[in-house]
Protein backbone atom coordinates (compact mmCIF):
# COMPACT_ATOMS: atom_id res chain seq x y z
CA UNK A 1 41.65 51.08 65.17
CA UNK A 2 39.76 49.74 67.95
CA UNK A 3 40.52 47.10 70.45
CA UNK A 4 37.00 45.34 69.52
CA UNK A 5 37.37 45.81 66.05
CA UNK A 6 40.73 44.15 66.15
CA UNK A 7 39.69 41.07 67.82
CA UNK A 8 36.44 40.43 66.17
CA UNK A 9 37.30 37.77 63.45
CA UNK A 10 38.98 35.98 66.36
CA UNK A 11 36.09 36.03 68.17
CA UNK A 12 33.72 35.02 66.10
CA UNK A 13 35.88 32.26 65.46
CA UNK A 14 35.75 31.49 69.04
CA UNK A 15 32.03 31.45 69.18
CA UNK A 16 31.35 29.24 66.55
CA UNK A 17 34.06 26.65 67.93
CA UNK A 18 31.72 27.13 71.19
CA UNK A 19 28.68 26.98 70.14
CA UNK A 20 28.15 30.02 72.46
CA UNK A 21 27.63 33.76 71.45
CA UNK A 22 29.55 36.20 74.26
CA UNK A 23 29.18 40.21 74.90
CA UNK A 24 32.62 41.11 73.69
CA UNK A 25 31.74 45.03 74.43
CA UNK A 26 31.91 45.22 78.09
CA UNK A 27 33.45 47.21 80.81
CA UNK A 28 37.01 46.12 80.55
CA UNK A 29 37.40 46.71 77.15
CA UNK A 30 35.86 50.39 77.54
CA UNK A 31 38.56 50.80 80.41
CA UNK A 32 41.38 49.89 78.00
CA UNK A 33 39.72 52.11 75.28
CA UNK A 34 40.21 55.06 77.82
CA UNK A 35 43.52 54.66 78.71
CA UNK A 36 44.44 54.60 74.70
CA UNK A 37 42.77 58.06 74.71
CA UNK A 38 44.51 59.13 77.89
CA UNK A 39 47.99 58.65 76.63
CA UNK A 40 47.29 59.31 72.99
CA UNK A 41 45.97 62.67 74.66
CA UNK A 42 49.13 63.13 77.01
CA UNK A 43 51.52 62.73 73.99
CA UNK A 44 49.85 64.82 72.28
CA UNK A 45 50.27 67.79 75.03
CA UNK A 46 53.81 66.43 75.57
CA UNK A 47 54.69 67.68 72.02
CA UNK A 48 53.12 70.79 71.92
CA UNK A 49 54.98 71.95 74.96
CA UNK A 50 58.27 70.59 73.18
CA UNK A 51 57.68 72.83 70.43
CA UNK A 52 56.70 76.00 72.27
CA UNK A 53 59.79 75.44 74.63
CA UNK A 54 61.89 75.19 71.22
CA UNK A 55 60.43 78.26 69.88
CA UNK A 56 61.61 80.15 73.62
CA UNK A 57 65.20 78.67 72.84
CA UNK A 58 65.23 79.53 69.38
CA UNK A 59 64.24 83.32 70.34
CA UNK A 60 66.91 83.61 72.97
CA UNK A 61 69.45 82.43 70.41
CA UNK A 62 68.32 85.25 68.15
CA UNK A 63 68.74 87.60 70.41
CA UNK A 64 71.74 87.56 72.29
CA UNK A 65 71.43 91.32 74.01
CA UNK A 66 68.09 90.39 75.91
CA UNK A 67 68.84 91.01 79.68
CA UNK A 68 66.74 88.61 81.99
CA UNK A 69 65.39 89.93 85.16
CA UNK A 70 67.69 88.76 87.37
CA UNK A 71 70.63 89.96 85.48
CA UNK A 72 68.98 93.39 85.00
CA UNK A 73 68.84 93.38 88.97
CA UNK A 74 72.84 92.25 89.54
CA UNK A 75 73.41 95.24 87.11
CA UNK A 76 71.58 97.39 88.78
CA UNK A 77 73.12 96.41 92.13
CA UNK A 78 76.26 97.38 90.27
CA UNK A 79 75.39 100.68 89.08
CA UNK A 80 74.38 101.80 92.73
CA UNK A 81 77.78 101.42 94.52
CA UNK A 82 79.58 104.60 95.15
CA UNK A 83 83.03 102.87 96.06
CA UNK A 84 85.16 106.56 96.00
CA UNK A 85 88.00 106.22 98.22
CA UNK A 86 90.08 103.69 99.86
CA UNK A 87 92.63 104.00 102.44
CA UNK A 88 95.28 101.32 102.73
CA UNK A 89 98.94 101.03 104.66
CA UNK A 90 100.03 99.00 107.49
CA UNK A 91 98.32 97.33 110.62
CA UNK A 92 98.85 99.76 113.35
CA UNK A 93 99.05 102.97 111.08
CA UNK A 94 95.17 104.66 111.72
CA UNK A 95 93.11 103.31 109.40
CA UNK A 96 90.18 103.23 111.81
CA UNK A 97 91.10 106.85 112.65
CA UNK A 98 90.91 107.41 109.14
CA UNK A 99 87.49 105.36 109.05
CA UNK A 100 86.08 107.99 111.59
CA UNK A 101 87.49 110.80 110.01
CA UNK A 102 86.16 110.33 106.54
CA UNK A 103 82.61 109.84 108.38
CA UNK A 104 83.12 113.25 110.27
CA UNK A 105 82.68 115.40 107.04
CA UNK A 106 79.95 113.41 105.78
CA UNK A 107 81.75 110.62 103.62
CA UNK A 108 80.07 107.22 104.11
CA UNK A 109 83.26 105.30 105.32
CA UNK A 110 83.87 101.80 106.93
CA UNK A 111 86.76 100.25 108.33
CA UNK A 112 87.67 96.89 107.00
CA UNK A 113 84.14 96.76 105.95
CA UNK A 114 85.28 95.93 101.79
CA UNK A 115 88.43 94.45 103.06
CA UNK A 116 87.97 92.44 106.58
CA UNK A 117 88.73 89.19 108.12
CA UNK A 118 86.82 86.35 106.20
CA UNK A 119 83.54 84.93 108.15
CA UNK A 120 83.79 80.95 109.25
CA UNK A 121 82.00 80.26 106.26
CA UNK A 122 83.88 82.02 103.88
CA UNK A 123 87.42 81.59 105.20
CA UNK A 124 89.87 83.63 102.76
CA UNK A 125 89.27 87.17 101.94
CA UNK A 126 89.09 86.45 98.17
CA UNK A 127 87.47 88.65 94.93
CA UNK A 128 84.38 86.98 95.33
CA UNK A 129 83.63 87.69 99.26
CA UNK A 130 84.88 91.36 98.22
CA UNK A 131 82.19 91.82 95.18
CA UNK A 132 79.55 90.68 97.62
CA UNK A 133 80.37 92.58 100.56
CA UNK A 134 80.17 95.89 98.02
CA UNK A 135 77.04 94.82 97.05
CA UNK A 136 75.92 94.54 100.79
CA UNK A 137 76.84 97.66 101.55
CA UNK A 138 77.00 99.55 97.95
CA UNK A 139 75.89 102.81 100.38
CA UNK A 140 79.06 103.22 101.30
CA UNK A 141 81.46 105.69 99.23
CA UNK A 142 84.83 104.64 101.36
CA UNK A 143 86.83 101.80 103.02
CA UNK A 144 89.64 102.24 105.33
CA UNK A 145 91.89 98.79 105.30
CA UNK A 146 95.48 97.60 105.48
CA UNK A 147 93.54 94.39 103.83
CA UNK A 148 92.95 95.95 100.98
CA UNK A 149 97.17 95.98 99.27
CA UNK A 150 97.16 92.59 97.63
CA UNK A 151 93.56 93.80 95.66
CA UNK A 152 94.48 97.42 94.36
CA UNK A 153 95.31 95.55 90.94
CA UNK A 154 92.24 93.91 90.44
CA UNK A 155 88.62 94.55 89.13
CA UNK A 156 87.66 94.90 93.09
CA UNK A 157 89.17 98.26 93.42
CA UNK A 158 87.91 100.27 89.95
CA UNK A 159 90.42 103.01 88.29
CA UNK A 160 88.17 105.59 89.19
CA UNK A 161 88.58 105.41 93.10
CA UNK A 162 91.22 107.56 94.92
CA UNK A 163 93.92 105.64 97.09
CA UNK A 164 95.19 107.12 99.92
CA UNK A 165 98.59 105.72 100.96
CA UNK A 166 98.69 106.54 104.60
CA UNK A 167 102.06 106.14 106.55
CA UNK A 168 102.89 106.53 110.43
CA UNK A 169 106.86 107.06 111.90
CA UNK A 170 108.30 102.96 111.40
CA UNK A 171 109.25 103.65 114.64
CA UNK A 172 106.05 103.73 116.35
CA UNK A 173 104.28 101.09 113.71
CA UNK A 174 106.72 98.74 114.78
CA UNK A 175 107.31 99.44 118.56
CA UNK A 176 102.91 98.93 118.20
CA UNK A 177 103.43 95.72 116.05
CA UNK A 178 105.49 94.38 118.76
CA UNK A 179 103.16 95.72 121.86
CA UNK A 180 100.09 93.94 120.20
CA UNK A 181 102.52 90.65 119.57
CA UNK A 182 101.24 90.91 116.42
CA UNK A 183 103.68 88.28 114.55
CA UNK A 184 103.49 85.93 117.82
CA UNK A 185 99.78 85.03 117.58
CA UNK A 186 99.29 81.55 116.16
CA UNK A 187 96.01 80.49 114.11
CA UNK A 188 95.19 84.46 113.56
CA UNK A 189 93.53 85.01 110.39
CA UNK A 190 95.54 88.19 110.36
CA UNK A 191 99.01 87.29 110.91
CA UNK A 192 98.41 84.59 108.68
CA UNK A 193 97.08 86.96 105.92
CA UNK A 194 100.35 89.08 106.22
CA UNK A 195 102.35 86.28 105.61
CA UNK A 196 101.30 85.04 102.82
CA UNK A 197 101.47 87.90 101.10
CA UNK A 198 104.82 89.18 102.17
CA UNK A 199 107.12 86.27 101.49
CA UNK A 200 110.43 87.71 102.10
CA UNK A 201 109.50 87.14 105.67
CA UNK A 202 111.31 83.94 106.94
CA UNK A 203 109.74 81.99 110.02
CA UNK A 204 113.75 82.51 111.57
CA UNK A 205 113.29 85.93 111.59
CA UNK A 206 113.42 87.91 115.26
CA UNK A 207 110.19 89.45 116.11
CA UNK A 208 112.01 92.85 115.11
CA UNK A 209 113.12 91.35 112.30
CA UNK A 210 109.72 90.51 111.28
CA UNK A 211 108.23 93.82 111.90
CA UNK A 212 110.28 95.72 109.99
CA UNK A 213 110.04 93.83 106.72
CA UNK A 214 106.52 94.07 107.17
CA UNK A 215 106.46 97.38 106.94
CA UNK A 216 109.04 97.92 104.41
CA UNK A 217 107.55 95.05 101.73
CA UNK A 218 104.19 95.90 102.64
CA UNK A 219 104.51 100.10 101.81
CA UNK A 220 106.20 98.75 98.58
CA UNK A 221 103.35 96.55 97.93
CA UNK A 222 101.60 99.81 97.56
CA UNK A 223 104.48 101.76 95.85
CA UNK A 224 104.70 99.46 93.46
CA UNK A 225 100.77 98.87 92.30
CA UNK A 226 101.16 101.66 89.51
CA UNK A 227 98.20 103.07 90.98
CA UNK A 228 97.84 107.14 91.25
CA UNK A 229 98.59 107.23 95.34
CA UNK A 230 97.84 110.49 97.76
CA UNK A 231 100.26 110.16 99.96
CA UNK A 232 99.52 111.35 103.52
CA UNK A 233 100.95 111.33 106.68
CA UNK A 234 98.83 110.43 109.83
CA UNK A 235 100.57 112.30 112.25
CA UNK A 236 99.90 115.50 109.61
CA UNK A 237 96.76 117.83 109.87
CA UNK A 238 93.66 116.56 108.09
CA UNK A 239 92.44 119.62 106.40
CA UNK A 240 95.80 118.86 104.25
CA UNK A 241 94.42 115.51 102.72
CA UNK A 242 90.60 116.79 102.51
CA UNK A 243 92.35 120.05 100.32
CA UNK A 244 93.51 117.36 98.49
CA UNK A 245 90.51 115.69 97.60
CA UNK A 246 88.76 118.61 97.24
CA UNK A 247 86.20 118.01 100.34
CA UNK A 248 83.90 120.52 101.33
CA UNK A 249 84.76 119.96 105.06
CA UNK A 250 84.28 123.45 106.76
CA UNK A 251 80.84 122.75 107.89
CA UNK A 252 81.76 119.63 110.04
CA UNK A 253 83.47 119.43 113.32
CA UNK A 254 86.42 117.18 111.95
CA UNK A 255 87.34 114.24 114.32
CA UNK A 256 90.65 114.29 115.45
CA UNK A 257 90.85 111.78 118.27
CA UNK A 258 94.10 110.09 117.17
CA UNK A 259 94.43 107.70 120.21
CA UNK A 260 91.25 106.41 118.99
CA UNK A 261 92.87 102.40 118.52
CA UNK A 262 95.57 102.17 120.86
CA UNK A 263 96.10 99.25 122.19
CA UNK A 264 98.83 97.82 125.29
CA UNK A 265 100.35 101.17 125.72
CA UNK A 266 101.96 99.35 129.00
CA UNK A 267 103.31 96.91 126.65
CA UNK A 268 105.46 99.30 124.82
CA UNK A 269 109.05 99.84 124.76
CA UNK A 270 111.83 101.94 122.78
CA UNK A 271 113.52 100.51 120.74
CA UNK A 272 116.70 101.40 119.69
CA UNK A 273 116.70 100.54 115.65
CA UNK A 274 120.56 101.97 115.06
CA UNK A 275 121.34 98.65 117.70
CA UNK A 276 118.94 96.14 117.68
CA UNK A 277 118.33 95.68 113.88
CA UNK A 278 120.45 92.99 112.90
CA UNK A 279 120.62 93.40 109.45
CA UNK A 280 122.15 96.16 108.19
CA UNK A 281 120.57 96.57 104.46
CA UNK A 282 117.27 95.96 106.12
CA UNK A 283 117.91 99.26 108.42
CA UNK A 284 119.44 101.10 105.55
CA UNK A 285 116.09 100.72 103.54
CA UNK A 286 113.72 101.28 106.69
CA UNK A 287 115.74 104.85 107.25
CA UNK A 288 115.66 105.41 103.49
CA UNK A 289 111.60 105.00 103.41
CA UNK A 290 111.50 106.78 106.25
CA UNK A 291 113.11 109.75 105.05
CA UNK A 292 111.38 109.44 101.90
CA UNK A 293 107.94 109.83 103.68
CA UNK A 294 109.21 112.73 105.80
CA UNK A 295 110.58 111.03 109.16
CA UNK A 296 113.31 111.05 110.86
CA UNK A 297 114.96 107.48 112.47
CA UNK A 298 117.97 109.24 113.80
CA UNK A 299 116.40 112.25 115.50
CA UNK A 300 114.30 109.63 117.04
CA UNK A 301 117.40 108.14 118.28
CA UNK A 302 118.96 111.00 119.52
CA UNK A 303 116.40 111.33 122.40
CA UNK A 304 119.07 111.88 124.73
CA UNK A 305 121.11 115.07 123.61
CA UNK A 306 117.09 116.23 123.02
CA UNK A 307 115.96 115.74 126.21
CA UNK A 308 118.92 117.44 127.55
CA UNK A 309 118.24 120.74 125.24
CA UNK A 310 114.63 120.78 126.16
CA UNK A 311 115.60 120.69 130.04
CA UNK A 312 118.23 123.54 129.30
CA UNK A 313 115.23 125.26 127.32
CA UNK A 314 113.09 125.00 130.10
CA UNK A 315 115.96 126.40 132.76
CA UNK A 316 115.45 129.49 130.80
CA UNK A 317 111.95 129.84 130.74
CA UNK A 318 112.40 129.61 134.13
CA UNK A 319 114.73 132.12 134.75
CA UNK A 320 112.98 134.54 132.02
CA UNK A 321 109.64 133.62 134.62
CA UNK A 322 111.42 134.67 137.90
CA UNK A 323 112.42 138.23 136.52
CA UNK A 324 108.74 138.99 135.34
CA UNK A 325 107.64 138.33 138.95
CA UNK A 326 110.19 140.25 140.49
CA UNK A 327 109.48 143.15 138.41
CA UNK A 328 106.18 142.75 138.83
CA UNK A 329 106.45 142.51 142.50
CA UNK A 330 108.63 145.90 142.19
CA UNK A 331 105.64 147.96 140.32
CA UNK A 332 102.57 146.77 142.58
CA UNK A 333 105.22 147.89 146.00
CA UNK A 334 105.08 151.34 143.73
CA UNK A 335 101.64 151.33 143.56
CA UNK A 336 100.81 150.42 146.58
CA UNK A 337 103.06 153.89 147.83
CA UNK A 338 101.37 155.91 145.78
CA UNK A 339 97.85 154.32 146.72
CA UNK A 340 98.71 154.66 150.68
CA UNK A 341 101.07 156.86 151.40
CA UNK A 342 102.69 156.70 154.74
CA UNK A 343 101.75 159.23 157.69
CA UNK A 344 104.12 161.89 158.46
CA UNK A 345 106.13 161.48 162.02
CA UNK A 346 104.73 164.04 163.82
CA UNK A 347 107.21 162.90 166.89
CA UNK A 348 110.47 164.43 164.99
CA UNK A 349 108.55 168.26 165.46
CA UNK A 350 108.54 168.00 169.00
C-alpha cells in the first residue's frame, strides 16, 4: 500500500476544510516511495543469502569426511617429512659431530635444528615450536640433539624413527661440562632447560656435583623412555653404527673430524673422581654406567702406574732401535770391504 494512497481520505479532508486543492504527488513523496523499494529490495537479498549460507552449513554437517583446502595442505605438509633418525645424549657428548657425520654419507641431518634453543618470540622449546620447525624443514631425514630427551615419549618423535643413544667417557663429558662452566652461566636458556628437567639436581650442589648427576639422570632419561635405543659409543668407529642402520656408506668419504666442537681446551683439568666426588652412591652409579657403556673410571685413574709402563715400553723400543743400527752399521762396513777393497802394501816386499 502506498504512501499516497494511505493519506488520501486525510487529505481530502484537509482540502475541503481549506478551501484549497494541493498536488499531494510530488517529489518527496516519490523519494520516500524509493527508499520503501530500496529496503524492501535489500531484505529481500538479505534472506536469500541466509538461506544459501544455511544450505552450505547444512552440507558440511552431512558430510563430516570433506577435507577443506587448507587442511588438505597441513596434511600434505605432514606426509612430506622424512623425520628417520635422531641422535640424543648429553651436552658435550658429539652430537654436532654426529650432525656432520650423518650428512657425510648423504643423510639430510641438522643439529639442534628439531630440538634447539627457543627464538625470543617463542621462549620454551615446547610440542608446538617442534611440529612447526618439522614442517619448516620436513627435508630433513635426521636431527642430532641432547634437546631432544624430555620429547622421545611424545607424538613429536614418531615410533617409526631410530634413536641413537650416543655416550662419551663421564670423565671427559664432565671435565668439558666444567671447562665450558656450563652449570655456572646464569639466564642461559640451556642451563636452565637442564634443570628443569633433571630435578634431582639441588642448587647446593658443587659444580662436580652437578655435573655428574647430569649425566647420570640425564642417560637414564633415555634408558628409561621404553624406546628401541642403538647404543653407540662416540669414541668407537663409525662404520660400526652405519652397519647398524644398514647405510650404504662406502661411496662417501666419511667425516671423522672428532675435535670438530671443542671448546676451552685451556680450561680443562683432571679430575680425580675416586677423590673429589663427595658422594659416594653418586660415584658408585657414575662407575656402574660407565662400565655398563664400556668405560673404564679406574683405568682412567690409574694414569700414573700407566704412564710409568708406557715410559718403560718406550725404554725398550729404544734399546730394540739402537741394536738395528748397530747391526746395520756392521753390514754396510762389510759392504763397503767388499765394494773397495784395500791396496796391498807393496812396502812389506822390499
Amino acid at each position: 500500500m502506498m504512501l499516497t494512497e494511505y493519506f488520501q481520505p486525510y487529505n481530502q479532508k484537509l482540502e475541503e476544510y481549506l478551501g484549497q486543492k494541493f498536488n499531494w504527488d510530488n517529489t518527496a513523496t516519490k523519494k520516500l516511495e524509493n527508499q520503501e523499494k530500496k529496503s524492501l529490495n535489500a531484505t529481500s537479498i538479505i534472506q536469500q543469502r541466509t538461506h544459501k549460507n544455511q544450505d552450505k552449513l547444512s552440507v558440511t554437517k552431512t558430510q563430516p569426511g570433506q577435507v577443506f583446502p587448507s587442511q588438505k595442505k597441513n596434511q600434505k605438509a605432514s606426509r612430506e617429512i622424512e623425520f628417520k633418525y635422531l641422535v640424543v645424549a648429553t651436552a658435550r657428548s658429539g652430537t654436532k659431530f654426529m650432525a656432520h657425520a650423518f650428512k657425510s654419507v648423504g643423510i639430510k641431518c641438522g643439529h639442534e635444528t628439531f630440538f634447539g634453543a627457543p627464538s625470543r618470540k617463542q621462549r620454551h622449546l615446547t610440542k608446538q615450536v617442534v611440529k612447526q620447525r618439522m614442517l619448516n624443514h620436513s627435508n630433513l631425514e635426521a636431527d642430532s640433539s641432547w634437546l631432544a630427551v624430555p620429547f622421545l615419549n611424545t607424538e613429536c618423535v614418531p615410533k617409526d624413527v631410530s634413536i641413537i643413544h650416543l655416550t662419551r667417557h663421564p670423565k671427559k663429558v664432565i671435565e668439558s661440562l666444567i671447562a665450558i662452566g656450563f652449570f655456572r652461566r646464569n639466564h642461559c636458556f640451556y642451563t636452565n632447560y637442564a634443570l628443569l628437567n633433571t630435578p634431582e639436581i639441588k642448587s647446593s650442589d658443587s659444580e662436580l656435583t652437578k655435573c655428574c648427576k647430569w649425566y647420570l639422570y640425564w642417560h637414564q632419561k633415555i634408558e628409561q623412555s621404553g624406546r628401541k635405543l642403538i647404543h653407540y659409543r662416540v669414541e668407537d668407529s663409525l662404520e660400526i653404527l652405519f652397519d647398524r642402520l644398514n647405510l650404504d656408506y662406502h661411496k662417501y668419504e666419511i667425516f671423522n673430524d672428532i675435535k670438530t666442537n671443542t671448546r676451552n681446551p685451556e680450561n680443562r683439568r683432571e679430575i680425580n673422581f675416586m677423590e673429589e666426588i663427595e658422594e659416594p652412591d653418586l660415584l658408585k652409579q657414575i662407575i656402574e654406567m660407565a662400565e655398563r657403556y664400556g668405560y673404564s673410571i679406574k683405568e682412567e685413574i690409574e694414569t700414573p702406574k700407566s704412564n710409568n709402563q708406557v715410559q718403560q715400553e718406550n725404554i725398550i723400543k729404544l734399546d730394540q732401535a739402537e741394536k738395528k743400527l748397530q747391526d746395520f752399521a756392521c753390514k754396510l762396513a762389510k759392504i763397503k770391504d767388499e765394494l773397495y777393497p784395500s791396496s796391498p802394501d807393496f812396502s812389506k816386499n822390499k
